[in-house]
N, C-alpha and C. Protein backbone atom coordinates (compact mmCIF):
# COMPACT_ATOMS: atom_id res chain seq x y z
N UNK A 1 -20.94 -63.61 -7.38
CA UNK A 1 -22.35 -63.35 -7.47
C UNK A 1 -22.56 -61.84 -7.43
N UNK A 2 -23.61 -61.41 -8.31
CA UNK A 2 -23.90 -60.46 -8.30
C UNK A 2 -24.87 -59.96 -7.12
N UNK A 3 -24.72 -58.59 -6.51
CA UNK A 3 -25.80 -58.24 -5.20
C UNK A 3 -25.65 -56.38 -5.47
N UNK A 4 -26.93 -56.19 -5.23
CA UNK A 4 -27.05 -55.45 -4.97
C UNK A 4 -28.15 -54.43 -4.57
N UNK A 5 -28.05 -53.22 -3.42
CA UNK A 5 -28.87 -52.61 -2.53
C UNK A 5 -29.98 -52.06 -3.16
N UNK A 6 -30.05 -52.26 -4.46
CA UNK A 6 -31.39 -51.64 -5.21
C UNK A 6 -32.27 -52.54 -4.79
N UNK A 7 -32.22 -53.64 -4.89
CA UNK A 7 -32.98 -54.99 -4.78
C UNK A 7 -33.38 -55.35 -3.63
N UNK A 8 -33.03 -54.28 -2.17
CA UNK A 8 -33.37 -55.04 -0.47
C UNK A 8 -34.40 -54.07 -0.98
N UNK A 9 -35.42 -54.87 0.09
CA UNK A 9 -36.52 -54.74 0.30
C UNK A 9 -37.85 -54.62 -0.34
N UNK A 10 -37.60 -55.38 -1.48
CA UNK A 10 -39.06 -55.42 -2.69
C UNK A 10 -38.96 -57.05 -2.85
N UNK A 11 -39.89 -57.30 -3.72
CA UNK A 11 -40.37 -58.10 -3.83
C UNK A 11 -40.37 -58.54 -4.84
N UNK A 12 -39.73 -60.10 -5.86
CA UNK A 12 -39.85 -60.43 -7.39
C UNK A 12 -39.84 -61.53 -7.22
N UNK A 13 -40.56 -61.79 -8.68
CA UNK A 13 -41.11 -63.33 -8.84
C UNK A 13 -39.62 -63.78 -9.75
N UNK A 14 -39.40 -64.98 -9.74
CA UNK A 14 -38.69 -65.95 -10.47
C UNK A 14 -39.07 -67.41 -11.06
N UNK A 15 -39.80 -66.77 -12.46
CA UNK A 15 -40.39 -67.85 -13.27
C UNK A 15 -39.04 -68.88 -13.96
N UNK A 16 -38.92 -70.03 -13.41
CA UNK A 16 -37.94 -71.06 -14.17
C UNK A 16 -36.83 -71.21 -13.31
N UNK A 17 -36.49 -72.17 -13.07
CA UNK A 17 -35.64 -72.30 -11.97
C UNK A 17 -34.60 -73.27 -12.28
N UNK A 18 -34.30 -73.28 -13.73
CA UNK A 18 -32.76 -73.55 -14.53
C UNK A 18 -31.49 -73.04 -13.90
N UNK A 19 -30.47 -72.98 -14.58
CA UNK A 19 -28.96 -72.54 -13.85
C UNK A 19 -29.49 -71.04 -13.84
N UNK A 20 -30.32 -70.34 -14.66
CA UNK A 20 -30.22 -68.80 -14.56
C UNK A 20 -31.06 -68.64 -13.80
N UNK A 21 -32.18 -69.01 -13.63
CA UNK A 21 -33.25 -68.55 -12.49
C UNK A 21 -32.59 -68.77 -10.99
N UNK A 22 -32.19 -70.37 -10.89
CA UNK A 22 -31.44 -70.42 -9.91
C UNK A 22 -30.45 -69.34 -9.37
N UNK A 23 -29.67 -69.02 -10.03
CA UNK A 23 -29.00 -67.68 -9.94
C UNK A 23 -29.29 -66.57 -9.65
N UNK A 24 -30.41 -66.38 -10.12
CA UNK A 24 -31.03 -64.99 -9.92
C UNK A 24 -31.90 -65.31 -8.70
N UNK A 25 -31.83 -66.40 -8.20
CA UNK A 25 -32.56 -66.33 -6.95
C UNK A 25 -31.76 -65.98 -6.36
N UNK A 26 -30.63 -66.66 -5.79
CA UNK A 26 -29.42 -66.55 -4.99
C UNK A 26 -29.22 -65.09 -5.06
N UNK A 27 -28.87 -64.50 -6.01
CA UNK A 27 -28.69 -63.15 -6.22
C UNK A 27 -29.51 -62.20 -5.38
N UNK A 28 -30.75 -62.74 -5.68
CA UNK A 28 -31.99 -61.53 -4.68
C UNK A 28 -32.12 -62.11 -3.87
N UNK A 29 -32.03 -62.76 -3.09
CA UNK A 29 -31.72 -63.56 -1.64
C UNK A 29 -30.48 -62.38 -1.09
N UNK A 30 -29.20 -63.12 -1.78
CA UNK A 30 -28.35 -62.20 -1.08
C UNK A 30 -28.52 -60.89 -1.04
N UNK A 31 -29.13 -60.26 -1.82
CA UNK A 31 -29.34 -58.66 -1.42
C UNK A 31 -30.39 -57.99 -1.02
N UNK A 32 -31.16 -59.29 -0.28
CA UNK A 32 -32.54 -58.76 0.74
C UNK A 32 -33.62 -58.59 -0.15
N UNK A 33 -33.84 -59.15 -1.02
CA UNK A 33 -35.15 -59.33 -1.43
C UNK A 33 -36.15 -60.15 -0.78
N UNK A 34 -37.15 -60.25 -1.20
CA UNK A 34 -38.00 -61.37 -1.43
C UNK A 34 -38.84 -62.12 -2.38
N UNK A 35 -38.03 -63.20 -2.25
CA UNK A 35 -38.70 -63.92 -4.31
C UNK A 35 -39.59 -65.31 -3.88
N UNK A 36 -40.33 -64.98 -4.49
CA UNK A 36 -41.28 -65.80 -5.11
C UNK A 36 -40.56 -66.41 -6.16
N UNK A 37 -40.93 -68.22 -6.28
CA UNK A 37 -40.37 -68.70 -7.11
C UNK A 37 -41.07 -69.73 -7.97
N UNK A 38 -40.97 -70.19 -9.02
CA UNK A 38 -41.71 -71.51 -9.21
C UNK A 38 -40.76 -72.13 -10.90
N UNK A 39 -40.38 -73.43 -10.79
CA UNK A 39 -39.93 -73.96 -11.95
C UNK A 39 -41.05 -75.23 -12.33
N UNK A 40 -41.23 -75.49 -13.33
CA UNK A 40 -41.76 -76.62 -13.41
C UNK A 40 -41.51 -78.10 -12.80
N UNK A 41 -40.16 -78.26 -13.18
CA UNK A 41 -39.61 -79.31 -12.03
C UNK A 41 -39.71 -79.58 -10.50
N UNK A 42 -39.92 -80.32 -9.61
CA UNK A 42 -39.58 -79.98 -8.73
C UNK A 42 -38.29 -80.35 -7.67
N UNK A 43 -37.71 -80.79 -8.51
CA UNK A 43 -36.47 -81.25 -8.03
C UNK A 43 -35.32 -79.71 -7.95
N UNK A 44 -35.50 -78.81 -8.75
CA UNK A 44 -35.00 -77.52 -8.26
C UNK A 44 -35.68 -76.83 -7.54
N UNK A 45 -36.92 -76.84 -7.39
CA UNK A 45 -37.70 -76.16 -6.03
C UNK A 45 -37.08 -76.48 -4.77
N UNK A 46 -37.31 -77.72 -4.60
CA UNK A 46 -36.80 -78.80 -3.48
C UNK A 46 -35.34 -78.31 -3.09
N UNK A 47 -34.34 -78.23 -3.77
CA UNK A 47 -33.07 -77.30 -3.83
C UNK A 47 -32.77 -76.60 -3.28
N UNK A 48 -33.76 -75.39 -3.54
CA UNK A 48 -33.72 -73.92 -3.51
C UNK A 48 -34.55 -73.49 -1.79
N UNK A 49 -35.28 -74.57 -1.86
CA UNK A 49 -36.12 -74.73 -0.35
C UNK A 49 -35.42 -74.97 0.89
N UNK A 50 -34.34 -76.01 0.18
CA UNK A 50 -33.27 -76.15 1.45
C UNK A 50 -32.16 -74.94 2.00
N UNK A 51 -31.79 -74.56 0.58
CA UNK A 51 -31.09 -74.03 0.59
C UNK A 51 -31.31 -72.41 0.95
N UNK A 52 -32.42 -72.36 1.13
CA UNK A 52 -33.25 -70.65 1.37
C UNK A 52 -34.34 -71.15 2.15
N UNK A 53 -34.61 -71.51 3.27
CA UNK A 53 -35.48 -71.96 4.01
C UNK A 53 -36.48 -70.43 4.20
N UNK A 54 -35.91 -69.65 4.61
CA UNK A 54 -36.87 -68.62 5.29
C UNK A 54 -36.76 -67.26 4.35
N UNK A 55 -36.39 -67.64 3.10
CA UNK A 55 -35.80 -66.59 2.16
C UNK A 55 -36.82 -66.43 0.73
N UNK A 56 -37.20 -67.79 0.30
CA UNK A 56 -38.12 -68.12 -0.62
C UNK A 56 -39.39 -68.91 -0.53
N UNK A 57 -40.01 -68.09 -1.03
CA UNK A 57 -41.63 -68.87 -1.11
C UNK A 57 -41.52 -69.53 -2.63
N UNK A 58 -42.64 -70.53 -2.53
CA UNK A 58 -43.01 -71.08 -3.62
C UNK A 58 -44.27 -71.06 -4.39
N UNK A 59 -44.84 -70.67 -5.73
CA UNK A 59 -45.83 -70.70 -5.64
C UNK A 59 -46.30 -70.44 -7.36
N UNK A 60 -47.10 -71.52 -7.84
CA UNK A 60 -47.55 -71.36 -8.98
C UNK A 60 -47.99 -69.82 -9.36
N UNK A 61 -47.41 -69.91 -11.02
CA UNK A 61 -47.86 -68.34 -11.36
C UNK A 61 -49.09 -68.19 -11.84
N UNK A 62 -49.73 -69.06 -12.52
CA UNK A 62 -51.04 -69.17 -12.79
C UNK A 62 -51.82 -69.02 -11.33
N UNK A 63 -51.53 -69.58 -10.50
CA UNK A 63 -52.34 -69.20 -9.26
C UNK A 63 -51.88 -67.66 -8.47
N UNK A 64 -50.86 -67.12 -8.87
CA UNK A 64 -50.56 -66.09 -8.12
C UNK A 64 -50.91 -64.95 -8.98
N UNK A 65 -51.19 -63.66 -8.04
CA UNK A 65 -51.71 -62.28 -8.90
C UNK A 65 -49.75 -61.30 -8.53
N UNK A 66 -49.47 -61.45 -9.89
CA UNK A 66 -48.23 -60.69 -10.49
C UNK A 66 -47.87 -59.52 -10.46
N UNK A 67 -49.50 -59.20 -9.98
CA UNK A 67 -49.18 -57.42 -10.20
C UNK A 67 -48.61 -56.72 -8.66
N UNK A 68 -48.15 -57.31 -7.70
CA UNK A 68 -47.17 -56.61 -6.86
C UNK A 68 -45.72 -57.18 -7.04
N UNK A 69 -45.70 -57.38 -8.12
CA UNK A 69 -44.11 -57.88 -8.45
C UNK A 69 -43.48 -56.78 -8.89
């Protein structure tokens, strides 16, 4: 996996939560981000929730304002 220290301490959204979004969560997880996430499915939300309990939020993008991403 890719990580790295550019990425602690900001903040990014992750629209789609396929094998690559998935990934790129994990990715900014491990290097201290904080992501916002949302796939259409929710059977990879559900996933990603367990698996990042206190690491990822969830949250429609139509309902969320993008511009501190």
């Amino acid at each position: 996996m890719i990580t790295g220290s550019a990425f602690a301490g900001k903040r990014y959204a992750v629209l789609g939560l396929a094998r690559s979004g998935a990934a790129a969560v994990a990715s900014l997880v491990a290097s201290g981000a904080a992501v916002t996430a949302w796939g259409a499915r929710e059977g990879p939300r559900l996933a990603l929730a367990a698996r990042y309990p206190d690491a990822v939020t969830f949250e429609d993008p139509l309902a969320l304002d993008l511009s501190g991403f």
